[in-house]
N, C-alpha and C. Protein backbone atom coordinates (compact mmCIF):
# COMPACT_ATOMS: atom_id res chain seq x y z
N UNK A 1 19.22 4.09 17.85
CA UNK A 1 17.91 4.65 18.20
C UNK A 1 16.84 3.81 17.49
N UNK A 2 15.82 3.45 17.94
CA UNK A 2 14.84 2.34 17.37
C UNK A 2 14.41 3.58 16.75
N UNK A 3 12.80 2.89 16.31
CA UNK A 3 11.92 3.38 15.24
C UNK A 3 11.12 4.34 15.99
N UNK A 4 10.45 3.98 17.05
CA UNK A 4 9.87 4.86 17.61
C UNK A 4 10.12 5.93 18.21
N UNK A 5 11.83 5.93 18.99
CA UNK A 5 12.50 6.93 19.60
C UNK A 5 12.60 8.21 18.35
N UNK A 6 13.16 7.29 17.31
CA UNK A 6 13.22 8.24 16.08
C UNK A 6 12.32 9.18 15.33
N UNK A 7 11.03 8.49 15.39
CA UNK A 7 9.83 9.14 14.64
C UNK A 7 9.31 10.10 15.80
N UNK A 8 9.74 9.88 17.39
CA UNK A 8 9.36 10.89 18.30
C UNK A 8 10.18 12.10 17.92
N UNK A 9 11.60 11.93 17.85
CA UNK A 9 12.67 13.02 17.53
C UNK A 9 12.51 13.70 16.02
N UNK A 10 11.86 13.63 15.10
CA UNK A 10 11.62 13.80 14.11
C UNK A 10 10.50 14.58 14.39
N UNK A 11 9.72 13.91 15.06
CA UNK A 11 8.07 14.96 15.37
C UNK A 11 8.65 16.38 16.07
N UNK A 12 9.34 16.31 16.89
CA UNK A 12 9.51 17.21 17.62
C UNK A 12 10.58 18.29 16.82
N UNK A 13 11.33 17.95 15.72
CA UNK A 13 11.72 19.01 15.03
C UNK A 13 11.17 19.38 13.86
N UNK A 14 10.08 18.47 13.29
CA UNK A 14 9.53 19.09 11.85
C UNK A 14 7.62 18.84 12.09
N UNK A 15 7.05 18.50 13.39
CA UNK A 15 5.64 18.51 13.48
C UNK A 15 5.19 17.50 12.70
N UNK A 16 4.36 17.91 11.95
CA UNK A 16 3.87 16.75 11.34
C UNK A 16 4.47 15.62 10.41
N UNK A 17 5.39 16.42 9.91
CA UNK A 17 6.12 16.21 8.82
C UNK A 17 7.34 15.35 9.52
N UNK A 18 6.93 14.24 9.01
CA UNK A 18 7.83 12.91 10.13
C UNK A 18 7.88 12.11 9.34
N UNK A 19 8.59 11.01 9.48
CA UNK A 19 9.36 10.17 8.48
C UNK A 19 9.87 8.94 9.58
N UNK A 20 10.24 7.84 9.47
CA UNK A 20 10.69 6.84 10.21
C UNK A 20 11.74 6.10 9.63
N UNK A 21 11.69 6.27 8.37
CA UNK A 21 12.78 5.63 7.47
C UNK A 21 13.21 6.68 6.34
N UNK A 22 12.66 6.62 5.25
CA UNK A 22 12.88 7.71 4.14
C UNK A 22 11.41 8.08 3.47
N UNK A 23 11.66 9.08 3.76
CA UNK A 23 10.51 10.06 3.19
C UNK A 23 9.96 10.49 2.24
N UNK A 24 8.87 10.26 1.79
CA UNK A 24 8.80 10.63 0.31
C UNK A 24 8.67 12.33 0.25
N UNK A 25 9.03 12.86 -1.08
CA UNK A 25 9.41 14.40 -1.36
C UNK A 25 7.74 14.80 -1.92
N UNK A 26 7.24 15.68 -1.17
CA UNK A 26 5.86 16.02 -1.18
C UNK A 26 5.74 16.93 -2.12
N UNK A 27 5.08 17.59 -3.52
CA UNK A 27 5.30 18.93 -3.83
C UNK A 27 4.35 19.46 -3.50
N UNK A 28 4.48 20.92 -3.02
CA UNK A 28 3.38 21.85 -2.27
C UNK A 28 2.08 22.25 -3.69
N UNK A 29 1.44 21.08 -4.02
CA UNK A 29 0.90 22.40 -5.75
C UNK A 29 -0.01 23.37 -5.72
N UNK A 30 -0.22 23.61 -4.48
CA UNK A 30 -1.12 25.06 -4.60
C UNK A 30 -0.09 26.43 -4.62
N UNK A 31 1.05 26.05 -4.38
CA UNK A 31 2.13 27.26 -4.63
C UNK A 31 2.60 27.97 -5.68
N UNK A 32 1.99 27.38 -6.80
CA UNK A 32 2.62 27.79 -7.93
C UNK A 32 1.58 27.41 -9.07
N UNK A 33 1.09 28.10 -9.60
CA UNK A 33 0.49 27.63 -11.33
C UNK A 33 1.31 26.58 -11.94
N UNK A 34 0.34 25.58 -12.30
CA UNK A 34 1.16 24.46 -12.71
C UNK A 34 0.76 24.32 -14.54
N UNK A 35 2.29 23.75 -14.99
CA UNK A 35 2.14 24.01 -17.06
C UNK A 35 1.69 22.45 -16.52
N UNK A 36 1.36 22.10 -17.65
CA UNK A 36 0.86 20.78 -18.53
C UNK A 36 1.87 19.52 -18.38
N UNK A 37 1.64 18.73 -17.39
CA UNK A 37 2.94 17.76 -17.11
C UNK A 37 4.13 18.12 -16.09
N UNK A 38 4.18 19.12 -15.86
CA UNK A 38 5.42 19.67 -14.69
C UNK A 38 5.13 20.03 -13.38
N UNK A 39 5.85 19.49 -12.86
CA UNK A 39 5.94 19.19 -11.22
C UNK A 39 6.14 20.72 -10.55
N UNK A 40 5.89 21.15 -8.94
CA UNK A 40 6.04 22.48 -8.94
C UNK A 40 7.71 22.58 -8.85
N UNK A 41 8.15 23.43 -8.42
CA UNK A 41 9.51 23.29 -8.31
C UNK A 41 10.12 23.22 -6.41
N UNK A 42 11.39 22.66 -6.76
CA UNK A 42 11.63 21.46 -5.83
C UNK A 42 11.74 22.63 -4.64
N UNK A 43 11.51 23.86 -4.54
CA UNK A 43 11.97 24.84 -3.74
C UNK A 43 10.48 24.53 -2.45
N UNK A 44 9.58 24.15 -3.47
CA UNK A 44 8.16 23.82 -2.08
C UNK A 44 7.96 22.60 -2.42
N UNK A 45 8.72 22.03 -1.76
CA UNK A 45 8.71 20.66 -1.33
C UNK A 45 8.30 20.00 0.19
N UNK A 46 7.99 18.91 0.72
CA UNK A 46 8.25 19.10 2.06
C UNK A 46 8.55 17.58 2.09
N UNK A 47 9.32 16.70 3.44
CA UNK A 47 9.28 15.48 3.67
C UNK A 47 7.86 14.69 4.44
N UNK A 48 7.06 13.72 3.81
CA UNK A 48 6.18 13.11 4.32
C UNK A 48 6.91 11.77 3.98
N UNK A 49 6.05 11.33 5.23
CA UNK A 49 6.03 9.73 5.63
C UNK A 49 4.87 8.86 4.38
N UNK A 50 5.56 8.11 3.66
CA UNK A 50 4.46 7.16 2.63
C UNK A 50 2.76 7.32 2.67
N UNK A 51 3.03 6.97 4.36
CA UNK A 51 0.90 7.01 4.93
C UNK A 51 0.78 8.81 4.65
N UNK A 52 1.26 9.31 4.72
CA UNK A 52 0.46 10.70 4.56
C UNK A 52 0.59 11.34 3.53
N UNK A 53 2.00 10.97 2.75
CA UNK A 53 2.10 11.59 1.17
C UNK A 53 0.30 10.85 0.64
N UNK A 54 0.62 9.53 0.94
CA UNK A 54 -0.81 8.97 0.26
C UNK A 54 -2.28 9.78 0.47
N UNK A 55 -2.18 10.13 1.72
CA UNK A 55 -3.94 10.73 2.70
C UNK A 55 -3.50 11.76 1.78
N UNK A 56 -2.76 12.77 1.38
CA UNK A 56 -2.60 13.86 1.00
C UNK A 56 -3.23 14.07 -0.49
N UNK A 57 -2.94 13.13 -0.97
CA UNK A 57 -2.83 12.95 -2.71
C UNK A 57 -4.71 12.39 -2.90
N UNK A 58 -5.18 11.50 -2.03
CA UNK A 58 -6.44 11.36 -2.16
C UNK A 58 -7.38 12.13 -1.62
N UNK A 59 -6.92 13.02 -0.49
CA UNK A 59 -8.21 13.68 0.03
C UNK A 59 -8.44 14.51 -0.50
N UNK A 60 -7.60 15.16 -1.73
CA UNK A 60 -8.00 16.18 -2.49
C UNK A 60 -7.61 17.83 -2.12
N UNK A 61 -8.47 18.26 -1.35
CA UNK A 61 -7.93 19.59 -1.01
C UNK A 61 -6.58 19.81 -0.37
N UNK A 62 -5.51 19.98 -1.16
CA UNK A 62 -4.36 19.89 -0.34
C UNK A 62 -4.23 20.57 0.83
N UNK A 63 -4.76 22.27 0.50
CA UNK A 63 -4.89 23.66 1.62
C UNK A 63 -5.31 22.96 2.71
N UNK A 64 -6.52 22.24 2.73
CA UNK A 64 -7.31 21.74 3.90
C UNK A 64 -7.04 20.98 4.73
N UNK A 65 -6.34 19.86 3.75
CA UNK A 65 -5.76 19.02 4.66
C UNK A 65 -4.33 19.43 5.49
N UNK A 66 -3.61 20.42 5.01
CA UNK A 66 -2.45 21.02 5.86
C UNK A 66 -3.12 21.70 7.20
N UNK A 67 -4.31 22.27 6.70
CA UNK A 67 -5.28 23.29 8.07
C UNK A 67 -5.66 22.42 8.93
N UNK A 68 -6.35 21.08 8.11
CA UNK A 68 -6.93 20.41 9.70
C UNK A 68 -5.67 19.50 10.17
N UNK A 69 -4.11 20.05 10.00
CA UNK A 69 -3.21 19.69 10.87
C UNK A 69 -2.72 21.18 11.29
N UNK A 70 -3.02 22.22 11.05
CA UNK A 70 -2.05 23.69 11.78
C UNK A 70 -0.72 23.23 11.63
N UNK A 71 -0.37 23.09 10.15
CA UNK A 71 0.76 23.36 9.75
C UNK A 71 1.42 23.75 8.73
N UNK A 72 1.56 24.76 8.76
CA UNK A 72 2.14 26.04 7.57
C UNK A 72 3.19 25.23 6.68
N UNK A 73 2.83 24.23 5.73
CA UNK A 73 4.30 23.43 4.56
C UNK A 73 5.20 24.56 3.94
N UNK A 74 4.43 26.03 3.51
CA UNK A 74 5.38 26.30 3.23
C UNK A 74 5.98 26.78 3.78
N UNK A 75 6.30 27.44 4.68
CA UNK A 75 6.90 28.10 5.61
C UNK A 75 8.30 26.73 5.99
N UNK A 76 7.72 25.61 6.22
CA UNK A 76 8.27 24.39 6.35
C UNK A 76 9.58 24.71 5.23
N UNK A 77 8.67 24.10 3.90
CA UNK A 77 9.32 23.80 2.80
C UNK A 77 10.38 25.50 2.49
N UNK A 78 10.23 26.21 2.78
CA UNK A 78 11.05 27.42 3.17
C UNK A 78 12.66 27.34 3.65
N UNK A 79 12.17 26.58 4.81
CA UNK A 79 13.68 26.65 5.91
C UNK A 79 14.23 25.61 5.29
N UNK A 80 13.37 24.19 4.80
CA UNK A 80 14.74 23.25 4.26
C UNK A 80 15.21 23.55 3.12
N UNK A 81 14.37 24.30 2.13
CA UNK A 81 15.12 25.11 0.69
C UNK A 81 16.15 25.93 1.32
N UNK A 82 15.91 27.13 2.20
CA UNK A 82 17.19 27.50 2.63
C UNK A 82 18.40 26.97 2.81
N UNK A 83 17.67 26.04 3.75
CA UNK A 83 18.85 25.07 4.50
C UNK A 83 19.84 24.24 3.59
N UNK A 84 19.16 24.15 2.88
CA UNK A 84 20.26 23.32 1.55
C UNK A 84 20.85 24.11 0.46
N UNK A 85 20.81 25.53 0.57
CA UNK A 85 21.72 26.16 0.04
C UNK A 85 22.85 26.97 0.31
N UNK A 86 22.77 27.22 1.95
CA UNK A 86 24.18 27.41 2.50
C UNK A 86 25.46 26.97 2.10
């Protein structure tokens, strides 16, 4: 499957949250009060593609920038925490 077939099949099961090669591990940090140096925990996580972990981390409002895509991360980051504990 090339690159593009792939990143289509990827869109179509996780929306925005697409990847073409390997994905960097996003943490959700408005989910949780964060201590002094610690990451949130790996349970709200989500997979982004390099270009958007980056747009994410600079535009600042994380909430906002998930809204002006209509897409619920945690709810996301939900089913693959599930999913990996079966």
């Amino acid at each position: 499957m090339d690159a593009a077939a792939r990143e289509t099949s990827d869109a179509d099961a996780y929306g925005e949250v697409v990847w073409s090669v390997r994905p960097d591990a996003h943490h959700l940090r408005f989910t949780q009060p964060r201590a002094m140096g610690r990451k949130v925990s790996d349970e709200f996580t989500v997979p982004l593609c390099r270009t958007h972990h980056r747009d994410i981390h600079s535009f600042g409002d994380e909430v906002a920038w998930w809204g002006r895509r209509a897409i619920d991360p945690v709810a996301t980051s939900r089913v693959l925490w599930v999913s990996t504990r079966q």
